[in-house]
N, C-alpha and C. Protein backbone atom coordinates (compact mmCIF):
# COMPACT_ATOMS: atom_id res chain seq x y z
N UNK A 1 -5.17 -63.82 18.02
CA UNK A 1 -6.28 -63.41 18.83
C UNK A 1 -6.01 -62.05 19.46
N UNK A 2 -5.08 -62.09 20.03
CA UNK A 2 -4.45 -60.49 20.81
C UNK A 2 -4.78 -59.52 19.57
N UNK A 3 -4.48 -59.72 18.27
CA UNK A 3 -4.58 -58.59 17.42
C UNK A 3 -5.40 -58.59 17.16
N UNK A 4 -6.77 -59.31 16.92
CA UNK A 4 -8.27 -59.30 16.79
C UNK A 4 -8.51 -58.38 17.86
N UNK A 5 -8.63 -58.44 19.20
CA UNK A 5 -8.33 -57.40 20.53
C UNK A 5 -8.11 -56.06 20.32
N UNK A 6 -7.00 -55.86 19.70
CA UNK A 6 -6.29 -54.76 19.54
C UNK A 6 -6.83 -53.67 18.59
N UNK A 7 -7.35 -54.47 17.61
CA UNK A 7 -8.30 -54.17 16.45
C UNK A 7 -9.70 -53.73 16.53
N UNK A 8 -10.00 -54.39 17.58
CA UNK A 8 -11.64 -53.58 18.42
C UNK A 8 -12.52 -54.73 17.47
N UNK A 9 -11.92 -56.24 17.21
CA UNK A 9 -12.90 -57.05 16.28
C UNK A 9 -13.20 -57.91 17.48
N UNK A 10 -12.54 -58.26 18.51
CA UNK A 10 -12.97 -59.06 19.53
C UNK A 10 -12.91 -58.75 20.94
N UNK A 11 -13.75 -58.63 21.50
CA UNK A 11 -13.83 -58.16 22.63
C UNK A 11 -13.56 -59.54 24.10
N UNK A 12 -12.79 -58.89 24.84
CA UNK A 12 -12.38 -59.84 26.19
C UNK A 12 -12.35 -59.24 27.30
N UNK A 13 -12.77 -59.81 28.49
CA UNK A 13 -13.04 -58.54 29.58
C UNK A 13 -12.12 -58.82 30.18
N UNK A 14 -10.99 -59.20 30.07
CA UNK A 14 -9.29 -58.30 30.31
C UNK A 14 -8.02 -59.13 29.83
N UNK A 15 -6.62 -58.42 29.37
CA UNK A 15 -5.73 -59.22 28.57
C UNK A 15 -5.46 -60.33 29.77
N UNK A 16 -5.58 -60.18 30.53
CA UNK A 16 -5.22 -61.05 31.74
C UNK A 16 -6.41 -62.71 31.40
N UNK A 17 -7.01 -62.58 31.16
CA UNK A 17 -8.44 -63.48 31.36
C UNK A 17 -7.70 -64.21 29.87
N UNK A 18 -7.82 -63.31 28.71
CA UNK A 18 -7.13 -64.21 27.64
C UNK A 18 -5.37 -64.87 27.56
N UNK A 19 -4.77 -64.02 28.11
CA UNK A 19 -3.29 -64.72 28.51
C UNK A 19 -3.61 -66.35 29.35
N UNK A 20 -4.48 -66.03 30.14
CA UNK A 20 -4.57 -67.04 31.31
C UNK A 20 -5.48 -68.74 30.34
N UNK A 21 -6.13 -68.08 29.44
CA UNK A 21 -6.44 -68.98 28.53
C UNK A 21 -5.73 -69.75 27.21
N UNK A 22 -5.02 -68.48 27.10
CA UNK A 22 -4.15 -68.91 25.73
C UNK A 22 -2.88 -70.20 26.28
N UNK A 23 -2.43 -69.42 27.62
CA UNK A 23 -1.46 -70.48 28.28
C UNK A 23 -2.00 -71.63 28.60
N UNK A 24 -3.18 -72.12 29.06
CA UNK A 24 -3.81 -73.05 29.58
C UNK A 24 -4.06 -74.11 28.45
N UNK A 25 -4.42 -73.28 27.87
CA UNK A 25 -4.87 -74.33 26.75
C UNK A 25 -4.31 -74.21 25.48
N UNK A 26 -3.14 -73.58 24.65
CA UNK A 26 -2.61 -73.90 23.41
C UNK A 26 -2.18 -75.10 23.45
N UNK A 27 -1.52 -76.04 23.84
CA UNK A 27 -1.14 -76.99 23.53
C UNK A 27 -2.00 -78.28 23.70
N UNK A 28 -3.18 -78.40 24.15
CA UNK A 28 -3.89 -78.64 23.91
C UNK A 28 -4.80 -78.88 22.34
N UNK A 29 -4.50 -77.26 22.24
CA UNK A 29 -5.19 -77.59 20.22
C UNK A 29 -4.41 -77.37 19.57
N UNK A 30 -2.22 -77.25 20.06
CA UNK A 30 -1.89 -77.62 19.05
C UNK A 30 -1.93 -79.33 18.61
N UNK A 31 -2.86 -79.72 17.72
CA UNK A 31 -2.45 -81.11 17.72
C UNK A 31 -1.54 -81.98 17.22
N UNK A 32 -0.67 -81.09 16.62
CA UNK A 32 0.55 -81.42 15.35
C UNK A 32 2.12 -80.68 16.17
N UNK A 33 1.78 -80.29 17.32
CA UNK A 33 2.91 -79.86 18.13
C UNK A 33 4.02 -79.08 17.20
N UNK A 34 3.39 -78.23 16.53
CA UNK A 34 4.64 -77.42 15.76
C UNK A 34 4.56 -76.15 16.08
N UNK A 35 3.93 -75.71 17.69
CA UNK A 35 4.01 -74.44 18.23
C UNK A 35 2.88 -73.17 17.26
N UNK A 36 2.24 -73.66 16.44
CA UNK A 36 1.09 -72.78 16.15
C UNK A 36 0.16 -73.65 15.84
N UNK A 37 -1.19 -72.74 15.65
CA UNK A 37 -2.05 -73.32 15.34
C UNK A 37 -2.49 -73.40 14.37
N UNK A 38 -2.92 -74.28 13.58
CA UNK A 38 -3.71 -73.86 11.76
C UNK A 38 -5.18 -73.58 12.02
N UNK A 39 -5.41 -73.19 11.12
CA UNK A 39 -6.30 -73.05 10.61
C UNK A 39 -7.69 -73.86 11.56
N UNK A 40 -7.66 -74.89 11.17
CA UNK A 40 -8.85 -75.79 11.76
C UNK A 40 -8.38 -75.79 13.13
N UNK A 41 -7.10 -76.10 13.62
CA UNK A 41 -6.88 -75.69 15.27
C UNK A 41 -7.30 -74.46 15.93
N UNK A 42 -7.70 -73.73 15.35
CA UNK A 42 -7.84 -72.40 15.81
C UNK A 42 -9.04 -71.80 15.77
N UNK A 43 -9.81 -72.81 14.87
CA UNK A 43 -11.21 -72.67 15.26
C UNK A 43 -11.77 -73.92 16.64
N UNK A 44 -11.15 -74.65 16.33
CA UNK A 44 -11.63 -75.84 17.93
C UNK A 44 -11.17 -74.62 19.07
N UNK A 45 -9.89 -74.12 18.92
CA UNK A 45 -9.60 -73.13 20.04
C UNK A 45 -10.27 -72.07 20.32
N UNK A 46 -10.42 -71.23 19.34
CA UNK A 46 -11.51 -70.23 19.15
C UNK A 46 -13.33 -70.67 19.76
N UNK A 47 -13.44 -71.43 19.36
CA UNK A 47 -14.79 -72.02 19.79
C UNK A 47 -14.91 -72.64 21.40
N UNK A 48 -13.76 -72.99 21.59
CA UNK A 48 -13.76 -73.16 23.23
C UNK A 48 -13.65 -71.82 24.12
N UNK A 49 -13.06 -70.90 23.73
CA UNK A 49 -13.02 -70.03 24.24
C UNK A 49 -14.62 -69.26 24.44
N UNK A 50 -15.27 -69.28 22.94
CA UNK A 50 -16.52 -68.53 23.10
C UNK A 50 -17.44 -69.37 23.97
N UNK A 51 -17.23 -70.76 23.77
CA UNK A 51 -18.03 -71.43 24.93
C UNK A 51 -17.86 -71.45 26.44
N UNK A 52 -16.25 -70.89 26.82
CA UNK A 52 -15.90 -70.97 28.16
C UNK A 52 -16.32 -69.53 28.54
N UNK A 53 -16.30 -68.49 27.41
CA UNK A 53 -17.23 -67.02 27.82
C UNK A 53 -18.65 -66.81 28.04
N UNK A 54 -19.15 -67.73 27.50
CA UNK A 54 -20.61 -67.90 27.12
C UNK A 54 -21.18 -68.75 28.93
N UNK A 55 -20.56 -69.46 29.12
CA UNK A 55 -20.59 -70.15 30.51
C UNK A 55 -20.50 -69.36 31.40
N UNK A 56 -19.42 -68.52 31.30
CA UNK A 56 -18.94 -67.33 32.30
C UNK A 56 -20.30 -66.19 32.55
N UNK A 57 -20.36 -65.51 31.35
CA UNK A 57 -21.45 -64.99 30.91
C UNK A 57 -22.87 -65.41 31.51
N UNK A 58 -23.42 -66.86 31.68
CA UNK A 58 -24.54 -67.40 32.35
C UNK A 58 -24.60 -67.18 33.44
N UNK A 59 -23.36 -67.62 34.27
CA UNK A 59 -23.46 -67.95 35.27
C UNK A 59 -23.24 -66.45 36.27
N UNK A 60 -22.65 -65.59 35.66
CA UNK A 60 -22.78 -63.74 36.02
C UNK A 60 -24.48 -63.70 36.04
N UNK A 61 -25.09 -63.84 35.17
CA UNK A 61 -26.85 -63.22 34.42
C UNK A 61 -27.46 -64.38 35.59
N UNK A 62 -26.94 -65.44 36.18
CA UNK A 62 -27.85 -66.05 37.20
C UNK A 62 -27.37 -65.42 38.54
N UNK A 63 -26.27 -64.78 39.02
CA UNK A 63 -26.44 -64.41 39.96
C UNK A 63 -26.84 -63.35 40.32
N UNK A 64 -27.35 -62.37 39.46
CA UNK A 64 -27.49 -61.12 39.13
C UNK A 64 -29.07 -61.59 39.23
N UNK A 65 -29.68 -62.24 38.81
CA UNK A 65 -30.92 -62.40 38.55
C UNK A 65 -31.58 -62.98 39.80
N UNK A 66 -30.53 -63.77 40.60
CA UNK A 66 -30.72 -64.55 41.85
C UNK A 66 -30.88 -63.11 43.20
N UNK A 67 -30.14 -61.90 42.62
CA UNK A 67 -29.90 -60.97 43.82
C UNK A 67 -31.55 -60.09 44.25
């Protein structure tokens, strides 16, 4: 993910926000506990993430809209 970042293919509004996620929750979708993720783990991970941005994202556009 960091090198998707790095690459200008994924955008995150700061390395801090994704560190704080990657720690929180890798072990979580590793489900085979062998310290990475495959393939299909990494899309459940990947997809939580766009949903925990997408939330973030709402709830910015309602208070903004509330002001």
């Amino acid at each position: 993910m960091r090198r998707l970042v790095k690459q200008g293919r994924f955008v995150v509004s700061s390395e801090e926000k994704l560190g704080a996620f990657v720690d929180a929750q890798f072990k979580r979708f590793d489900v085979d506990r062998n310290q990475r993720l495959s393939f299909e783990e990494f899309l459940d991970f990947f997809g939580e993430w766009l949903d925990m941005s997408a939330l973030k994202m709402e709830e910015v556009r309602a208070e903004l809209a509330g002001r």
